[in-house]
C-alpha atoms as a PDB file:
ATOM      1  CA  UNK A   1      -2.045 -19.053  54.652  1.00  0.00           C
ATOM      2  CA  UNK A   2      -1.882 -19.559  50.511  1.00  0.00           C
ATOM      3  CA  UNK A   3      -2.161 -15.961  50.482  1.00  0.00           C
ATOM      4  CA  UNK A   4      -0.229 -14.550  52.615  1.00  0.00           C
ATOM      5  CA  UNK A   5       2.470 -16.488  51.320  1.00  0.00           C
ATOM      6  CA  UNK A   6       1.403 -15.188  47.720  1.00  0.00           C
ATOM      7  CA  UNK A   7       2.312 -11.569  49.198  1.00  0.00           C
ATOM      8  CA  UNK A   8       5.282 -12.243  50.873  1.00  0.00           C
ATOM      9  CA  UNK A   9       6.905 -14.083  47.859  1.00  0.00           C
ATOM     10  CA  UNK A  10       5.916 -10.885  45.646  1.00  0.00           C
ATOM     11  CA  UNK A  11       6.978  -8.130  48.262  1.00  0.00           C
ATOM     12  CA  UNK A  12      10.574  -8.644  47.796  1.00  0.00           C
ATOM     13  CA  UNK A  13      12.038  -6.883  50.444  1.00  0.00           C
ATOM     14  CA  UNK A  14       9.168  -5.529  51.911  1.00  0.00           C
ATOM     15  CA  UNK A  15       8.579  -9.150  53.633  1.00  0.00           C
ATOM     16  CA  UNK A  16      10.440  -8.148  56.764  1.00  0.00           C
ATOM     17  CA  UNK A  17       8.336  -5.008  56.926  1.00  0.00           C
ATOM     18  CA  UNK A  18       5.131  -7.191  56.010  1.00  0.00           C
ATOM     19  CA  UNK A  19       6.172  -9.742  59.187  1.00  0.00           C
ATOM     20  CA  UNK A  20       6.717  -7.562  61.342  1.00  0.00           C
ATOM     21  CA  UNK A  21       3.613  -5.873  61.007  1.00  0.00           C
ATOM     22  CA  UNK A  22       1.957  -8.840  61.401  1.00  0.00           C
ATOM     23  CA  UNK A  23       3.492  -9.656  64.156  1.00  0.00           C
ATOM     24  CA  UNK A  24       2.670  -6.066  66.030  1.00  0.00           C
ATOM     25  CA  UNK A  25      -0.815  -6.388  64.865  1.00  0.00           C
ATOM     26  CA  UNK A  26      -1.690  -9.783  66.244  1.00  0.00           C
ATOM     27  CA  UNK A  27      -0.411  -8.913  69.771  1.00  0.00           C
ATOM     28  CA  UNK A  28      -2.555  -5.583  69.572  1.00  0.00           C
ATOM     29  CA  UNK A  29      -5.610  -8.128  69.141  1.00  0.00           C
ATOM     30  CA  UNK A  30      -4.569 -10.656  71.488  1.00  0.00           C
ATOM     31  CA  UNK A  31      -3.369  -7.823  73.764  1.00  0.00           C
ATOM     32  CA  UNK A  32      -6.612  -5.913  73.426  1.00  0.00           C
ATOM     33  CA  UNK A  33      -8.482  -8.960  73.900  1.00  0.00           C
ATOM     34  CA  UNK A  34      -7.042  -9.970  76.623  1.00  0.00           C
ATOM     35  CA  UNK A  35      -7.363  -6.724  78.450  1.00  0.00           C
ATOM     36  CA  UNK A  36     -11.766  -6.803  77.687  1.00  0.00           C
ATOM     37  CA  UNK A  37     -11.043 -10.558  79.335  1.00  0.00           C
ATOM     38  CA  UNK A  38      -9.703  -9.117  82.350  1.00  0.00           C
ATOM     39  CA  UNK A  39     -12.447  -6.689  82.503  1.00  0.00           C
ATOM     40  CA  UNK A  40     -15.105  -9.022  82.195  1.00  0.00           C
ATOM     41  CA  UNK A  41     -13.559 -11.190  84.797  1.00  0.00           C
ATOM     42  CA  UNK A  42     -12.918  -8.332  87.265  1.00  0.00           C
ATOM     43  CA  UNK A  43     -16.664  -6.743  86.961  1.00  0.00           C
ATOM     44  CA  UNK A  44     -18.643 -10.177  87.001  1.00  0.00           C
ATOM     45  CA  UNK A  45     -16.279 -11.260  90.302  1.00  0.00           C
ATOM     46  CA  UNK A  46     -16.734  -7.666  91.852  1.00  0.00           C
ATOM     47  CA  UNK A  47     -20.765  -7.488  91.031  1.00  0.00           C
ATOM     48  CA  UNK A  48     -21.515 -11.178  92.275  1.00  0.00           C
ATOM     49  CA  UNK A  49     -20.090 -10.227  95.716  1.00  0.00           C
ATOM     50  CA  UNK A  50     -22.554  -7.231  96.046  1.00  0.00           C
ATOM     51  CA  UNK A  51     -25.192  -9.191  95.187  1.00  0.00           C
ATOM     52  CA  UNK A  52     -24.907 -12.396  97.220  1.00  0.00           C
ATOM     53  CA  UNK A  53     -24.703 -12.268 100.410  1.00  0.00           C
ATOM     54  CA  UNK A  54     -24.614 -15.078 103.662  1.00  0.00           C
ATOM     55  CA  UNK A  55     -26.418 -12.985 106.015  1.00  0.00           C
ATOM     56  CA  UNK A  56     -30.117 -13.661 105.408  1.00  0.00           C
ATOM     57  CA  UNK A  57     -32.389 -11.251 103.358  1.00  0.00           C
ATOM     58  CA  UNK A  58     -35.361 -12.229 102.100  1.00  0.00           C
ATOM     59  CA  UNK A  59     -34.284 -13.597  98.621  1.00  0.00           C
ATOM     60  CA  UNK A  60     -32.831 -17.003  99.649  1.00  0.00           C
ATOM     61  CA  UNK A  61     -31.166 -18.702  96.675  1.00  0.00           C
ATOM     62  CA  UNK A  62     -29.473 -21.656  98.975  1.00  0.00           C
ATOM     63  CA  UNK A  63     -28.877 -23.308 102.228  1.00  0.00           C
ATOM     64  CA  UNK A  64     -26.672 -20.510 102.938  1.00  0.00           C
ATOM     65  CA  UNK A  65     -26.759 -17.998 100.482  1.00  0.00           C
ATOM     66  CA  UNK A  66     -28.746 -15.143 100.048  1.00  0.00           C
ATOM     67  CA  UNK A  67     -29.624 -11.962  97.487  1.00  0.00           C
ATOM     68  CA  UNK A  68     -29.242  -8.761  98.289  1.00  0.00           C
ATOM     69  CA  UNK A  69     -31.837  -5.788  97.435  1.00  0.00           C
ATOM     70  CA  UNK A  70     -29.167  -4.890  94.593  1.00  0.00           C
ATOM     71  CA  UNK A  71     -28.818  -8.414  93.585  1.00  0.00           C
ATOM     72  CA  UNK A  72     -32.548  -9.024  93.356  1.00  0.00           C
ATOM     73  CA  UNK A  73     -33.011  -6.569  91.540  1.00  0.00           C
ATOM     74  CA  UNK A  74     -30.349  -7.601  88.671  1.00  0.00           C
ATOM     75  CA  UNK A  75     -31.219 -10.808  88.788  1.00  0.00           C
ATOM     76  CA  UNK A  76     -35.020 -11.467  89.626  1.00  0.00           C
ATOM     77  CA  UNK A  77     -36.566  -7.933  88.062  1.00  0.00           C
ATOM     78  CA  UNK A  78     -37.182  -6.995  84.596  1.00  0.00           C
ATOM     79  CA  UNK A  79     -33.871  -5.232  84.596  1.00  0.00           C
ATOM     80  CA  UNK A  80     -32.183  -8.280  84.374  1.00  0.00           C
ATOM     81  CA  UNK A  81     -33.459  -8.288  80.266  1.00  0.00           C
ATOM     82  CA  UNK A  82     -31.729  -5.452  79.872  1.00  0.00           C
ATOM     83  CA  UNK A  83     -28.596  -6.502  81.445  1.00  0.00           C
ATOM     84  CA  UNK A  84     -28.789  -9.511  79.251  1.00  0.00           C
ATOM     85  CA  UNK A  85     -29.145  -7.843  76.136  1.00  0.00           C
ATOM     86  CA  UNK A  86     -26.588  -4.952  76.819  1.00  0.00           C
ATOM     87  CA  UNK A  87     -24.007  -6.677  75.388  1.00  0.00           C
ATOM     88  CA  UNK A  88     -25.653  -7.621  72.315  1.00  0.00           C
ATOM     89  CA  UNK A  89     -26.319  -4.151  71.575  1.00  0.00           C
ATOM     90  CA  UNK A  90     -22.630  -3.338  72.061  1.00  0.00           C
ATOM     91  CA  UNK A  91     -21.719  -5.432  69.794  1.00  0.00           C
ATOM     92  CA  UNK A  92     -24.235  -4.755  66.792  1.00  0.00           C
ATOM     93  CA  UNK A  93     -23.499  -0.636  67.660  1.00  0.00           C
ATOM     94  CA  UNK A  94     -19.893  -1.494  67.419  1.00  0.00           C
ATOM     95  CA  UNK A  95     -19.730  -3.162  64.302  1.00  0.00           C
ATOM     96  CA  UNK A  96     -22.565  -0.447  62.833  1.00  0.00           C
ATOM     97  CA  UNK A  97     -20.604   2.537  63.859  1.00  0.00           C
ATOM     98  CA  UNK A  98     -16.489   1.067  63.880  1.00  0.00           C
ATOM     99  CA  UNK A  99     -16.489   3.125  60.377  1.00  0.00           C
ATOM    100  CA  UNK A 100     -17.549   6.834  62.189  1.00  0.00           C
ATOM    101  CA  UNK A 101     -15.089   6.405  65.390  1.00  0.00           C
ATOM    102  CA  UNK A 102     -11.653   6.836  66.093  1.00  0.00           C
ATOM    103  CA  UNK A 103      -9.430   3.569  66.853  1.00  0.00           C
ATOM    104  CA  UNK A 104      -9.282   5.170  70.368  1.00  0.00           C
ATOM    105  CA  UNK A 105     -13.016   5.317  70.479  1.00  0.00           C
ATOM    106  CA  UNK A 106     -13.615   2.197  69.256  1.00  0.00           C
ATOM    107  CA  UNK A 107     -11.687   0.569  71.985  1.00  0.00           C
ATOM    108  CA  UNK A 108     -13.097   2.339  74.837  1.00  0.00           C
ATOM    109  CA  UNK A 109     -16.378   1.328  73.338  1.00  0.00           C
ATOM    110  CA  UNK A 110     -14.770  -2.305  73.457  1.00  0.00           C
ATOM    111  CA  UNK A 111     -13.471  -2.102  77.216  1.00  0.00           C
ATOM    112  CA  UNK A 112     -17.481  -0.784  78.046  1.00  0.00           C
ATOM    113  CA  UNK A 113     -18.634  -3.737  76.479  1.00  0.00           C
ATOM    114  CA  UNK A 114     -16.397  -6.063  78.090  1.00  0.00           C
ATOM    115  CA  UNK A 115     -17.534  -4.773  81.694  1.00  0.00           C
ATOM    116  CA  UNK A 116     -21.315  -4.994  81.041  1.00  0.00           C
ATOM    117  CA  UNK A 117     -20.467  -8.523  79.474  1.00  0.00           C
ATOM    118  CA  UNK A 118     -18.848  -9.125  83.048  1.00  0.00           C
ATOM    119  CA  UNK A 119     -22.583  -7.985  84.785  1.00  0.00           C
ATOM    120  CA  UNK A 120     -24.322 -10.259  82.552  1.00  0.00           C
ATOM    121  CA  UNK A 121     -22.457 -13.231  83.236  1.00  0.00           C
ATOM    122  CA  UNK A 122     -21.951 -11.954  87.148  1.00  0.00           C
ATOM    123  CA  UNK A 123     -24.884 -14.541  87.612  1.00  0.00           C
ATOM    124  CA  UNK A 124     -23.148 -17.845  86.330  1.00  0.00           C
ATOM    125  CA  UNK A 125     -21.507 -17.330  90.360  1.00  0.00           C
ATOM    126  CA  UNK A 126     -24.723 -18.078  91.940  1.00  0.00           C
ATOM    127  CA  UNK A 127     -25.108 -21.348  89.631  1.00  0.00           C
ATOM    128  CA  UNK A 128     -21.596 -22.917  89.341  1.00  0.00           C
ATOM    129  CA  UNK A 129     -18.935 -23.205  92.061  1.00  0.00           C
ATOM    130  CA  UNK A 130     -15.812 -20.785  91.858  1.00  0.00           C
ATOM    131  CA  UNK A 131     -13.591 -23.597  91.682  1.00  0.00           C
ATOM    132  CA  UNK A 132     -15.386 -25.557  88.594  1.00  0.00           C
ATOM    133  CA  UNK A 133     -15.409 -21.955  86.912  1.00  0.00           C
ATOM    134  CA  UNK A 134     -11.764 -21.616  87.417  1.00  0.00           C
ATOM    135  CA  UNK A 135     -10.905 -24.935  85.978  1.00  0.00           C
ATOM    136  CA  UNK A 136     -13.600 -24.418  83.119  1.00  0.00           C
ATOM    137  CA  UNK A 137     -11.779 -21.279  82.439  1.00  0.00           C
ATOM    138  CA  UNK A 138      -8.290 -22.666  82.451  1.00  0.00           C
ATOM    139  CA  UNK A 139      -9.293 -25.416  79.790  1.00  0.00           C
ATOM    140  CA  UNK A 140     -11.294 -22.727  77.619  1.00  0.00           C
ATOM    141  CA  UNK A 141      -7.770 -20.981  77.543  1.00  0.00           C
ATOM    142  CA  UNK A 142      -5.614 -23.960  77.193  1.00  0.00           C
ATOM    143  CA  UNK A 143      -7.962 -24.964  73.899  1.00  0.00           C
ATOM    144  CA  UNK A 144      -8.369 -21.205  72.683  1.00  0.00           C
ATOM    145  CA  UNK A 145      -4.640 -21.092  72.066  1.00  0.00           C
ATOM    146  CA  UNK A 146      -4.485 -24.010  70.398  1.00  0.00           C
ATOM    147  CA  UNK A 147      -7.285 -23.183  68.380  1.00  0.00           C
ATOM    148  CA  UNK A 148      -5.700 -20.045  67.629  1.00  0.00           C
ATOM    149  CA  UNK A 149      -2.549 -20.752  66.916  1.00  0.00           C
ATOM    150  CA  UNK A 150      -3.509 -23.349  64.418  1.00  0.00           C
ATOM    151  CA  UNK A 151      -6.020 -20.791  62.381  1.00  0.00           C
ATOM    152  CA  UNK A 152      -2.373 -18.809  62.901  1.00  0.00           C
ATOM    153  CA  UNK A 153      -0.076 -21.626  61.367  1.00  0.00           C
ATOM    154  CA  UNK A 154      -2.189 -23.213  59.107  1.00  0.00           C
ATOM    155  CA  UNK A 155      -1.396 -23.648  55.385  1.00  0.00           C
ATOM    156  CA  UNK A 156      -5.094 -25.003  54.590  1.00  0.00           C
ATOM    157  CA  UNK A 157      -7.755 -22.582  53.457  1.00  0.00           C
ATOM    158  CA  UNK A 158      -9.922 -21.898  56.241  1.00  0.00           C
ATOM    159  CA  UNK A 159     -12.541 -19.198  54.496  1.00  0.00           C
ATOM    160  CA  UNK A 160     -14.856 -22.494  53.480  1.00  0.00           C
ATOM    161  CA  UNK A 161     -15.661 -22.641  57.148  1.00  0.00           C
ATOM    162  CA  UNK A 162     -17.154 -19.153  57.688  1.00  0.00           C
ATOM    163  CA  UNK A 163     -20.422 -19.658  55.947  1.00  0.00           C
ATOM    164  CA  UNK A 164     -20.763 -23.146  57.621  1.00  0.00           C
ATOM    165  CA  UNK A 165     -20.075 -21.730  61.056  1.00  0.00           C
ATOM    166  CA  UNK A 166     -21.990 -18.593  61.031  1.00  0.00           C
ATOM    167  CA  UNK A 167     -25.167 -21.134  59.708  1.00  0.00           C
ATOM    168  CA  UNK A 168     -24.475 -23.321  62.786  1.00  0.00           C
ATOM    169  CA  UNK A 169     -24.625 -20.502  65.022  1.00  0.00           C
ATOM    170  CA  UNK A 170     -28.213 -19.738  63.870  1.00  0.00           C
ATOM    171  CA  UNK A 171     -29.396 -23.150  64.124  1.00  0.00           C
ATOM    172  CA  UNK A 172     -27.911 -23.412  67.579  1.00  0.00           C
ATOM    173  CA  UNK A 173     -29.647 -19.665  68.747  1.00  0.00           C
ATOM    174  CA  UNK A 174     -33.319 -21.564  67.094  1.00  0.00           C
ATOM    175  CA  UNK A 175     -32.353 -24.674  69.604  1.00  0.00           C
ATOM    176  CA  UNK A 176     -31.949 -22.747  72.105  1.00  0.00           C
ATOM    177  CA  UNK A 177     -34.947 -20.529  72.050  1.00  0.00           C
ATOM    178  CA  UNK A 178     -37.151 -23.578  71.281  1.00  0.00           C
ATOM    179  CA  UNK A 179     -35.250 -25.431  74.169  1.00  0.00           C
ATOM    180  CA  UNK A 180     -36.392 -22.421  76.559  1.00  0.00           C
ATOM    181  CA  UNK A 181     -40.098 -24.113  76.091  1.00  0.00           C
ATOM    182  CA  UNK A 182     -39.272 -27.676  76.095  1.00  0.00           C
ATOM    183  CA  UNK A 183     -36.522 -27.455  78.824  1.00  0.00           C
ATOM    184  CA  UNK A 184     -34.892 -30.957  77.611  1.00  0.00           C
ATOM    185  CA  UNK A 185     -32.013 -31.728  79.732  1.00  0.00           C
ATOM    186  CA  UNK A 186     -30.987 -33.847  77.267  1.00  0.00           C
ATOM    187  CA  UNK A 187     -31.357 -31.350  73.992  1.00  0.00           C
ATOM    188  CA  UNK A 188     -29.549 -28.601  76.383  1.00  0.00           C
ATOM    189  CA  UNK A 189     -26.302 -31.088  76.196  1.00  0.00           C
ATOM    190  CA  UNK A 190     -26.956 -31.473  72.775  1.00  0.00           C
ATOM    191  CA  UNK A 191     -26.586 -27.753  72.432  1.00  0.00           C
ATOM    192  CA  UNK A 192     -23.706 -27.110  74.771  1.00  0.00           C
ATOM    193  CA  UNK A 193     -21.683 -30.160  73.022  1.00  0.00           C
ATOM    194  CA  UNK A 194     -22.447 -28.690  69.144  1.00  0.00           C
ATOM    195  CA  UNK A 195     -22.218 -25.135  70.851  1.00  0.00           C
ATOM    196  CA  UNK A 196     -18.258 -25.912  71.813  1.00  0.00           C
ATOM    197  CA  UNK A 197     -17.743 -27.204  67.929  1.00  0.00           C
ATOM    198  CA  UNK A 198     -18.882 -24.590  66.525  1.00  0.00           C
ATOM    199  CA  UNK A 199     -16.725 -22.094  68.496  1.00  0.00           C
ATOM    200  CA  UNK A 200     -13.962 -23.841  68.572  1.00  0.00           C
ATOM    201  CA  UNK A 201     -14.048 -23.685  64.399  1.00  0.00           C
ATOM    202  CA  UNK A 202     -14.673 -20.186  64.427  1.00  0.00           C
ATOM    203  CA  UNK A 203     -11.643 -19.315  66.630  1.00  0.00           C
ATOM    204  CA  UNK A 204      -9.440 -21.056  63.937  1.00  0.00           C
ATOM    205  CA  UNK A 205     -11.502 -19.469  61.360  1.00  0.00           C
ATOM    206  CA  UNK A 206     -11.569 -15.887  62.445  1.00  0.00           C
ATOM    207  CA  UNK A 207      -7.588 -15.799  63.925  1.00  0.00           C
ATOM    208  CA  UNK A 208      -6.699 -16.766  59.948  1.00  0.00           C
ATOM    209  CA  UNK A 209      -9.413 -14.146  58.970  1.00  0.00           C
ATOM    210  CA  UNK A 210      -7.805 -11.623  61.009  1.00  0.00           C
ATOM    211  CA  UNK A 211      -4.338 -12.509  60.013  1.00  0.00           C
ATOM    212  CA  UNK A 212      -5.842 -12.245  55.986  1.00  0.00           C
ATOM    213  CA  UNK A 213      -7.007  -9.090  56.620  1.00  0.00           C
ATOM    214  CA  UNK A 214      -4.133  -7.617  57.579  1.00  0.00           C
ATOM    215  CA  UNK A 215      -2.430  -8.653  54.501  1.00  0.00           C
ATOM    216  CA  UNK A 216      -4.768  -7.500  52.028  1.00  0.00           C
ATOM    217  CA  UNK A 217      -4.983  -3.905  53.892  1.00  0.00           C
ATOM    218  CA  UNK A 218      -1.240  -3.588  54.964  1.00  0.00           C
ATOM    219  CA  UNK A 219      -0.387  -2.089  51.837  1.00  0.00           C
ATOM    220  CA  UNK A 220      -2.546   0.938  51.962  1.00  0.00           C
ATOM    221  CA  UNK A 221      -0.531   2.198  55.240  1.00  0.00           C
ATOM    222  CA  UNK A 222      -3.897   3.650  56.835  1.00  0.00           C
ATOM    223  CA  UNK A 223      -2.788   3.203  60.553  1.00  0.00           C
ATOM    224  CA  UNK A 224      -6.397   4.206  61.772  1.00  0.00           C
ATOM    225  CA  UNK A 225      -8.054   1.576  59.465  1.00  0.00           C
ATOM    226  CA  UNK A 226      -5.824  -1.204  60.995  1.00  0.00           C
ATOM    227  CA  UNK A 227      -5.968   0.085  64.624  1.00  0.00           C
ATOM    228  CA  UNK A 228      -9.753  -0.326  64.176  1.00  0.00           C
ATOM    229  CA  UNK A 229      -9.806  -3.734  62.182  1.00  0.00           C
ATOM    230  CA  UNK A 230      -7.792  -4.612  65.382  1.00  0.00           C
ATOM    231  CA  UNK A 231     -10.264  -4.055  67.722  1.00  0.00           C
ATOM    232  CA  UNK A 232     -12.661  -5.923  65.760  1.00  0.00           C
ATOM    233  CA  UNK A 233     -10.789  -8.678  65.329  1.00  0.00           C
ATOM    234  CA  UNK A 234     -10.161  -8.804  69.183  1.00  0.00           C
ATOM    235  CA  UNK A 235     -14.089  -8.626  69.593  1.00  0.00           C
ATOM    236  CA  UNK A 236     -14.691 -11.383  66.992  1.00  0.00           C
ATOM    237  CA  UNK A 237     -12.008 -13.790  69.302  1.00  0.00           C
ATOM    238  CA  UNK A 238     -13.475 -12.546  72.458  1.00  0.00           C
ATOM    239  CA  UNK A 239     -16.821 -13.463  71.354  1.00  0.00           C
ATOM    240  CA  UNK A 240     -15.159 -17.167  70.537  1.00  0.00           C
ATOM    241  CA  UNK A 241     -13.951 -17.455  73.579  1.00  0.00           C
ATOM    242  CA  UNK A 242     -16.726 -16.367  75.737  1.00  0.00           C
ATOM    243  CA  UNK A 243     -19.111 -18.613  74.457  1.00  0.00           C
ATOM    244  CA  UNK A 244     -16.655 -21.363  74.381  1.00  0.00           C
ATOM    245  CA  UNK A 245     -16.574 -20.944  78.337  1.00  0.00           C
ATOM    246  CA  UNK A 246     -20.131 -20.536  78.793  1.00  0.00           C
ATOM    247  CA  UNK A 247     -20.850 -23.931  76.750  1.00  0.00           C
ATOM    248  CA  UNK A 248     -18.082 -25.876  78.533  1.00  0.00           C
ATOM    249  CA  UNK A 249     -19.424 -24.689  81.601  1.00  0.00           C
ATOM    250  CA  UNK A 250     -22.665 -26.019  81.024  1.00  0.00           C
ATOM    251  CA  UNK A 251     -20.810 -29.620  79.908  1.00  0.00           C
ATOM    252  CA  UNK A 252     -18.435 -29.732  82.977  1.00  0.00           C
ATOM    253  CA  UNK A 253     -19.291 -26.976  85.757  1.00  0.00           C
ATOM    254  CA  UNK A 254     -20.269 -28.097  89.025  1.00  0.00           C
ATOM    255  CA  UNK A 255     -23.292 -26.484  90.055  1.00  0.00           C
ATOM    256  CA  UNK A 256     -23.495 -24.962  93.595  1.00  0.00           C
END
């Protein structure tokens, strides 16, 4: 917030011009964000109804619910390693190749992610009830916009956080991958409690990182270069998001 401050006070009357492209770049983030949300919501609703089913088959999950062949094989078959993974490789491909596409590229690249990110979380249906998802997801976005909007607003220096943050999320990928073994109920709250912390500083963190970008490239007038740092910024807040919801779910979902 110092900084962009610093700008504005030197741009004379450029600071109009410098708001106002702040302003139109934000809601392209939170806009394009917000469309990969929609996405993610639409494909993981419309892929867990093709693979549950009531009618029995012979890959009973419940008292009354059932896979089908398509959902077995998504869910109990090797396949579903690659499912999980998908998204990961979206993301490092992304960020590896944002420099050789076009901003139009790069966001249908962003919208493909954001529907296999819907298959791989298509399975959190046949764990959690819809209505404890709903209400997860309502409080994820009730605390993401606060979040946000502070890392907006802020005066304080937030670019401390970042190498803090990014350790935590290493630690908490070790704990979870040794937790895998030791299947600790106990260490698995542990997790999903430091889990929502940690991604609740890094939406604060990355919304003022996005915002500081902006600033510092603004002047250069390279429309392509900003229509692209857009789209990464909306990845970096969608990633904030998403695993806010997963680790709140695992705190306060009510399992089917």
């Amino acid at each position: 917030m110092a900084e962009f401050d610093a700008i504005r006070s030197t741009a004379g009357a450029r600071t109009a011009e410098i708001d106002a492209g702040l302003r139109a770049h934000m809601n392209k983030v939170y806009g394009t964000m917000s469309v990969g949300m929609l996405i993610t919501a639409l494909a993981a609703w419309a892929i867990s109804g093709l693979a549950v089913s009531t009618e029995p088959t012979a890959y009973q999950m419940g008292a009354n619910t059932y896979l089908t062949d398509f959902g077995a094989a998504i869910y109990t078959s090797g396949l579903r390693w690659v499912i999980m993974l998908a998204p990961l490789g979206f993301v490092f491909g992304l960020s590896a190749m944002i420099n050789k596409m076009s901003a139009a590229t790069a966001q249908l690249v962003f919208y493909a992610f954001a529907a296999t990110m819907g298959l791989s979380l298509s399975s959190i249906f046949l764990v959690y009830t819809a209505t404890s998802i709903t209400q997860v997801f309502l409080i994820t976005s009730i605390a993401f916009a606060g979040l946000s909007l502070y890392g907006y607003t802020t005066k304080k220096d937030l670019s401390g956080m970042g190498t803090f943050l990014m350790m935590g999320v290493i630690g908490l990928i070790v704990a979870m991958v040794v937790n895998i073994f030791l299947q600790s109920p106990a260490m698995m709250y542990a997790i999903s409690m430091i889990g929502v912390l940690i991604f609740a500083g890094l939406t604060a963190y990355d919304t003022q990182s996005i915002k500081n970008t902006y600033i510092q490239m603004a002047a250069s007038g390279d429309q392509e270069w900003l229509g692209k740092a857009a789209i990464m910024g909306a990845l970096r807040l969608y990633l904030d998001f998403i695993n806010m919801f997963m680790f709140l779910l695992q705190l306060f979902g009510n399992r089917n």
